[in-house]
C-alpha atoms as a PDB file:
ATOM      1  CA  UNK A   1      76.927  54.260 -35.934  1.00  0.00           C
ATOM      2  CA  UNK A   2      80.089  52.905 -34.486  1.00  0.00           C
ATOM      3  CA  UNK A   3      81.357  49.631 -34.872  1.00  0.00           C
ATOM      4  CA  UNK A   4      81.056  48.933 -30.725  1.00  0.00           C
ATOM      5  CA  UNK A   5      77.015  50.038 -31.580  1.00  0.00           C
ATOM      6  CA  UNK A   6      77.073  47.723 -34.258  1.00  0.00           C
ATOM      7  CA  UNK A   7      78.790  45.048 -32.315  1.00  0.00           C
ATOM      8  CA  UNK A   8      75.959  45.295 -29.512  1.00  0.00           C
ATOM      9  CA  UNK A   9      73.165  45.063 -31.923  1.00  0.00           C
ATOM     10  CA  UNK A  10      74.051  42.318 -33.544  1.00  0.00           C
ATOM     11  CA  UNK A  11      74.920  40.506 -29.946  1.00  0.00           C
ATOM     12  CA  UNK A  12      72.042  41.036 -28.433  1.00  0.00           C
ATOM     13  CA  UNK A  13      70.104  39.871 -32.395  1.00  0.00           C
ATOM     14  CA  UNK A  14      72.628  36.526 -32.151  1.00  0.00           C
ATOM     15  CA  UNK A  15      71.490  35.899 -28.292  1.00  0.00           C
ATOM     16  CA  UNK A  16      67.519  36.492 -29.251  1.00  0.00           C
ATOM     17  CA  UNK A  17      67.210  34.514 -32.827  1.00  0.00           C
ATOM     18  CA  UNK A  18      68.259  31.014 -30.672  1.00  0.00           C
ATOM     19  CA  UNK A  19      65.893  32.065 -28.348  1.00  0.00           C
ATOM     20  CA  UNK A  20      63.167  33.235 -30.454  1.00  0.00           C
ATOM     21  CA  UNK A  21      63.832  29.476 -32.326  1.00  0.00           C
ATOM     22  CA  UNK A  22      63.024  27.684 -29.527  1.00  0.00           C
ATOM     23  CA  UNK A  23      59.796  29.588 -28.152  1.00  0.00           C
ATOM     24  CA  UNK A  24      58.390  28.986 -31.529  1.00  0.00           C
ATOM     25  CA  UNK A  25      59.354  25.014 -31.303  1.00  0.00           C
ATOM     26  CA  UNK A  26      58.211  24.821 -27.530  1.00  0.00           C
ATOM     27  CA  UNK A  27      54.513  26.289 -29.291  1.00  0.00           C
ATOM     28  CA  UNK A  28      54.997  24.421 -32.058  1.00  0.00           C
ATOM     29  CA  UNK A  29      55.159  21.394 -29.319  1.00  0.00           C
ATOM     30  CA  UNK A  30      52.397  22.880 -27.274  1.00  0.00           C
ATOM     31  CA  UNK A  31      49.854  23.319 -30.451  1.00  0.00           C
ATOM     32  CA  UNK A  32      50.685  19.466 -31.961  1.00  0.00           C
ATOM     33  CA  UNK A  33      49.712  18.398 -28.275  1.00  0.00           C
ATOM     34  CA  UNK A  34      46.085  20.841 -28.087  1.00  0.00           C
ATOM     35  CA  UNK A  35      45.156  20.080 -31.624  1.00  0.00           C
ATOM     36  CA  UNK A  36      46.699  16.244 -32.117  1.00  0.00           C
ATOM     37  CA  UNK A  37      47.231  14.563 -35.496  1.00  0.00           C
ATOM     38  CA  UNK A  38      45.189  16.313 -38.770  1.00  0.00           C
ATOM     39  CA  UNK A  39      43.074  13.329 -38.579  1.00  0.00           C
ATOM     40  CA  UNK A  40      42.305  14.248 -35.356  1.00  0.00           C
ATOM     41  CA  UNK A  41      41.643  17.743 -35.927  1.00  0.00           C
ATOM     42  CA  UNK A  42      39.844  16.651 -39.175  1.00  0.00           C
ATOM     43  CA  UNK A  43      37.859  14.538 -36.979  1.00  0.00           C
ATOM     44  CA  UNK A  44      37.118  17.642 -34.568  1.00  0.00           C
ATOM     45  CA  UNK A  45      35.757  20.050 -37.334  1.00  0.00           C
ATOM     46  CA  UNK A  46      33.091  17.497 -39.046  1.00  0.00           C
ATOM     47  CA  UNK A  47      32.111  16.665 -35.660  1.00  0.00           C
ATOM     48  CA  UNK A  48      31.253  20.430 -35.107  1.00  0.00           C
ATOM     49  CA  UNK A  49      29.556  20.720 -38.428  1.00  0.00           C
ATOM     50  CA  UNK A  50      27.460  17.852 -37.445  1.00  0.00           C
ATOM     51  CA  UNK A  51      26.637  19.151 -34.474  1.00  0.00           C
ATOM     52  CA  UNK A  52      25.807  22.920 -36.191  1.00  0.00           C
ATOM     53  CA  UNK A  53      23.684  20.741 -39.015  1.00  0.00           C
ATOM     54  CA  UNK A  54      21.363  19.686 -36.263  1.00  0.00           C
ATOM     55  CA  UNK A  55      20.949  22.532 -33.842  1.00  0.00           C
ATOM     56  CA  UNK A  56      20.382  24.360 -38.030  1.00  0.00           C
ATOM     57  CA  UNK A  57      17.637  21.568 -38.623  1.00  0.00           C
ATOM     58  CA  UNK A  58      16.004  21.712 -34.962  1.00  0.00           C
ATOM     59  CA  UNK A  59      16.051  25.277 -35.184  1.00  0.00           C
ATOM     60  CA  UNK A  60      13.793  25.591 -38.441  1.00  0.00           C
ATOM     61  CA  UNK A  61      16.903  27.841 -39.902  1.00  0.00           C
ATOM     62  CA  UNK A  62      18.776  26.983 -43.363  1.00  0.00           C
ATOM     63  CA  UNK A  63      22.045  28.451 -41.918  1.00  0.00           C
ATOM     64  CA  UNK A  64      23.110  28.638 -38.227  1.00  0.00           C
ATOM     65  CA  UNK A  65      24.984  32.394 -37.120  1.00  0.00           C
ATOM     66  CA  UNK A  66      28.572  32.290 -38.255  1.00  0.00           C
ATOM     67  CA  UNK A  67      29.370  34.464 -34.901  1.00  0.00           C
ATOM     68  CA  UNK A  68      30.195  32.579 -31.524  1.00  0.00           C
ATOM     69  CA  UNK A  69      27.800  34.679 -29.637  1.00  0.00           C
ATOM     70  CA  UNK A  70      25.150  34.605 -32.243  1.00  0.00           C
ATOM     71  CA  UNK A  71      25.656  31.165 -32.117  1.00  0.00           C
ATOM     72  CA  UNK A  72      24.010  30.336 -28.591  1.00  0.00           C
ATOM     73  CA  UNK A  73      21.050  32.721 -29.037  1.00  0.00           C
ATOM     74  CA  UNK A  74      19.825  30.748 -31.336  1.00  0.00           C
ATOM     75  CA  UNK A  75      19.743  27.737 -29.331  1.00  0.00           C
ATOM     76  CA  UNK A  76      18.054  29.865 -26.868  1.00  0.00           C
ATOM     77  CA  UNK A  77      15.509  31.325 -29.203  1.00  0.00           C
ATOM     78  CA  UNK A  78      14.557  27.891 -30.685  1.00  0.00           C
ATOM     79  CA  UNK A  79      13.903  26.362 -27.322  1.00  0.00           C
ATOM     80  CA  UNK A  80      11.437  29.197 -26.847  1.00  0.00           C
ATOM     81  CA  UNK A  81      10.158  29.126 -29.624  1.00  0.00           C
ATOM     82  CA  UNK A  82       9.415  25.294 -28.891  1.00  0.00           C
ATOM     83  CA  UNK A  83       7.683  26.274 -25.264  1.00  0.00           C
ATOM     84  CA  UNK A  84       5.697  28.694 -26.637  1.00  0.00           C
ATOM     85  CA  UNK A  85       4.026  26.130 -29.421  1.00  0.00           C
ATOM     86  CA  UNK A  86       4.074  23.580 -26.265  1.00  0.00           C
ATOM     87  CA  UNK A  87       2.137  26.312 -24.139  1.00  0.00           C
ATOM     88  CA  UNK A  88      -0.674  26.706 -27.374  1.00  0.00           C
ATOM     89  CA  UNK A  89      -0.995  22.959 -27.560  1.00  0.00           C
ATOM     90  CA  UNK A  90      -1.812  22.056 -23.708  1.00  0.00           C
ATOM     91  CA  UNK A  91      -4.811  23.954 -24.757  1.00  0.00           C
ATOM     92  CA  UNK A  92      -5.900  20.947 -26.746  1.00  0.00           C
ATOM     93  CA  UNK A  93      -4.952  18.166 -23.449  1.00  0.00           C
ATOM     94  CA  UNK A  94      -8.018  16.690 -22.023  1.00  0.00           C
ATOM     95  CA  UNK A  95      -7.114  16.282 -18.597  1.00  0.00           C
ATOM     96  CA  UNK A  96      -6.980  19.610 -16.806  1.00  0.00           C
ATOM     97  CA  UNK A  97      -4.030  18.267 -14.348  1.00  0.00           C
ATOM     98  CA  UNK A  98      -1.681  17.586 -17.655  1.00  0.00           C
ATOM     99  CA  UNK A  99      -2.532  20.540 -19.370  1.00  0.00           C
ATOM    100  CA  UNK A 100      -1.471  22.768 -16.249  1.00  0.00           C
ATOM    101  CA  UNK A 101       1.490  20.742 -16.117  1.00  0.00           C
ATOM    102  CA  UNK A 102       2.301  21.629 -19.669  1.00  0.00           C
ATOM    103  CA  UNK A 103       1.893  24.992 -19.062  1.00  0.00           C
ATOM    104  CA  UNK A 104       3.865  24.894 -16.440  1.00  0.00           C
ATOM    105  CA  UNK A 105       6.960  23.532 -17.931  1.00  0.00           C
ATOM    106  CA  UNK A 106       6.572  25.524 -21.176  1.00  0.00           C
ATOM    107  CA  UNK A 107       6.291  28.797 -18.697  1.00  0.00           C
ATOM    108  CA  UNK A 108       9.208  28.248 -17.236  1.00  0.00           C
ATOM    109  CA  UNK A 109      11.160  27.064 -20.273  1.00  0.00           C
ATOM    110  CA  UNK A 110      10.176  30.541 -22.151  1.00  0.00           C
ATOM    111  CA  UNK A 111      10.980  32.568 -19.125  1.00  0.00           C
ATOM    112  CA  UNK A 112      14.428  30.828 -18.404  1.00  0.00           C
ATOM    113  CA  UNK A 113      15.358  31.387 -21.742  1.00  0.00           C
ATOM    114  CA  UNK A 114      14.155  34.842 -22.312  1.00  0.00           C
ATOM    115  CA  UNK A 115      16.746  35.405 -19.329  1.00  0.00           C
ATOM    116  CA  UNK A 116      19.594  34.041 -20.994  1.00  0.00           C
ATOM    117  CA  UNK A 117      18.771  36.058 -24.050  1.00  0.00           C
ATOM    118  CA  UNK A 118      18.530  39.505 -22.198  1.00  0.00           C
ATOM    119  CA  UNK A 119      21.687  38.248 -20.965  1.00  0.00           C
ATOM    120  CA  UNK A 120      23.244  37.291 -24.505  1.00  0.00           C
ATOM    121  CA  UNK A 121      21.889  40.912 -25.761  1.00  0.00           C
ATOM    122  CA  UNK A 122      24.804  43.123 -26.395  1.00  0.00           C
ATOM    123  CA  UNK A 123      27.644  40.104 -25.461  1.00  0.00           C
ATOM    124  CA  UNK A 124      30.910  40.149 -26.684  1.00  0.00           C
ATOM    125  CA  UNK A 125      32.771  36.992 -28.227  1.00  0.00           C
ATOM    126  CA  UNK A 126      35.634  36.458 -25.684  1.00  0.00           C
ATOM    127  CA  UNK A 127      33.373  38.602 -22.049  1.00  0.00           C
ATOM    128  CA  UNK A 128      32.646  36.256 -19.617  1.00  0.00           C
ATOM    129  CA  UNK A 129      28.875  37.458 -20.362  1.00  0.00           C
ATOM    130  CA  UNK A 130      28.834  34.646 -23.175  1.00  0.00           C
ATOM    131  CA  UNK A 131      30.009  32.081 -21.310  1.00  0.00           C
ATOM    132  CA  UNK A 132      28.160  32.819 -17.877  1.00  0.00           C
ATOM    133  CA  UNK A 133      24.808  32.310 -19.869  1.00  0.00           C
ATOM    134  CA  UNK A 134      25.446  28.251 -19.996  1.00  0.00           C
ATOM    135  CA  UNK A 135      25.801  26.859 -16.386  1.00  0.00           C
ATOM    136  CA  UNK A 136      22.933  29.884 -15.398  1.00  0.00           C
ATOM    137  CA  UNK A 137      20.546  28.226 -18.477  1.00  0.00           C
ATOM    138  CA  UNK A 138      19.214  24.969 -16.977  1.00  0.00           C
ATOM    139  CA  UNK A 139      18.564  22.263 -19.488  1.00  0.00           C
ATOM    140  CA  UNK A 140      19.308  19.498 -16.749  1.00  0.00           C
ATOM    141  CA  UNK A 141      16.332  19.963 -15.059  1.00  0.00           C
ATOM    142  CA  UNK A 142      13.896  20.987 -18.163  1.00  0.00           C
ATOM    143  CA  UNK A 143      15.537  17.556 -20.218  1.00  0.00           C
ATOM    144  CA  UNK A 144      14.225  15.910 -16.588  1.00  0.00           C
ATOM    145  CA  UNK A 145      10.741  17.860 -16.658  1.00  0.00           C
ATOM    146  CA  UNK A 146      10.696  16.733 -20.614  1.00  0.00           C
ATOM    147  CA  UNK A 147      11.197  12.793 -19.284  1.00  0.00           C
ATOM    148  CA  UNK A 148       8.847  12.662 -16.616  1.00  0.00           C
ATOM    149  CA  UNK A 149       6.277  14.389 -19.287  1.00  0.00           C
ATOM    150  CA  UNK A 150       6.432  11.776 -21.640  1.00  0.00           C
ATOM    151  CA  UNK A 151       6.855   8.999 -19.177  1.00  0.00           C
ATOM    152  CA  UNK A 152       3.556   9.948 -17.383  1.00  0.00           C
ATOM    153  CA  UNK A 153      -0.011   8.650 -19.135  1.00  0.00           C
ATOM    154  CA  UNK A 154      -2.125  10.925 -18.435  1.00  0.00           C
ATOM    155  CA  UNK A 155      -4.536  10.494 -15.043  1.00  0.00           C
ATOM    156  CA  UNK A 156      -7.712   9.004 -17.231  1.00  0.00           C
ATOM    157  CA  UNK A 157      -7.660   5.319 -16.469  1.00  0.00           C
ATOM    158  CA  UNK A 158      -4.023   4.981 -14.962  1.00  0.00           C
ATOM    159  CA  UNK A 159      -3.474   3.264 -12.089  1.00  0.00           C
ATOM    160  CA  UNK A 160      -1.580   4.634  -9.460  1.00  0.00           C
ATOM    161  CA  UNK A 161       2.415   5.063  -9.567  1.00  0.00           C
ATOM    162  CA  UNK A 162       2.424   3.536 -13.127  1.00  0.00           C
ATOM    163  CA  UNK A 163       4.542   4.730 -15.434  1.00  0.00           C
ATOM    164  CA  UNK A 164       4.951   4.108 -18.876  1.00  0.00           C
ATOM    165  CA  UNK A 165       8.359   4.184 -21.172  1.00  0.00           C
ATOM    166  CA  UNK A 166       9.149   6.288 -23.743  1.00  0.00           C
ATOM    167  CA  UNK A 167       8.970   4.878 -26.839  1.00  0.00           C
END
């Protein structure tokens, strides 16, 4: 190798190390500002172990799915799991108009979330297919089914229009 070769290689090395240098600080920057102080972070990852610790107790499972997609199936899964029982115990409901309500909600409940695990079957971590499952899965309205459920007496002895609160 010549000494001109040399001479180019090690330009073009001294123009990319000051470079390289300061695309590390700018993510260096970038990260501190996404991920804030460790307390912060700290803060972050118990607050996500809390949350995993419930959806793990709800569920009736001793440890939640490491994997991100796993992760969401489960919460699907338990909630039908959860309709179905609700679907067997309307059997036991007196009143004939709250019982088909029951079944009802717990019908759709199952179906909406055997949906969204037909759609989480074969996902990828990182496809769109994982992530298109939450806005499609609609826990709004079956939170707002839930609340007028319990909120309702049932029709033996109610008057009209009155409600009751949840306790």
């Amino acid at each position: 190798m010549t000494v001109r070769a040399r001479a180019k290689r090690w330009l073009v090395l001294d123009g990319i190390l000051p470079f390289i240098t300061v695309v590390l600080a700018i993510n260096q920057l970038i990260l501190t500002q996404e991920f804030g102080t460790t307390g912060t972070f700290r803060g972050r990852l118990d607050e996500t172990d809390q949350f995993r610790e419930t959806v793990e107790t709800n569920a009736g499972i001793e440890t939640g799915p490491a994997t991100p997609t796993a992760f969401p199936r489960t919460l699907v899964r338990a909630a039908r799991d959860r309709a179905e029982a609700l679907r067997e115990a309307a059997a036991a409901v007196d009143s004939p108009d709250r019982r088909d309500r029951l079944r009802g909600f717990a019908g759709r409940v199952v179906d909406e979330a055997e949906h969204a695990d037909a759609a989480l079957d074969g996902a990828r971590f990182g496809s769109f297919d994982v992530v298109s499952v939450t806005p499609d899965y609609d826990d709004v309205s079956q939170l707002a089914a839930v609340r007028a459920l319990l909120t309702t007496r049932p029709a033996q002895g109610n008057p009209p229009g009155r409600r009751r609160r949840p306790r």
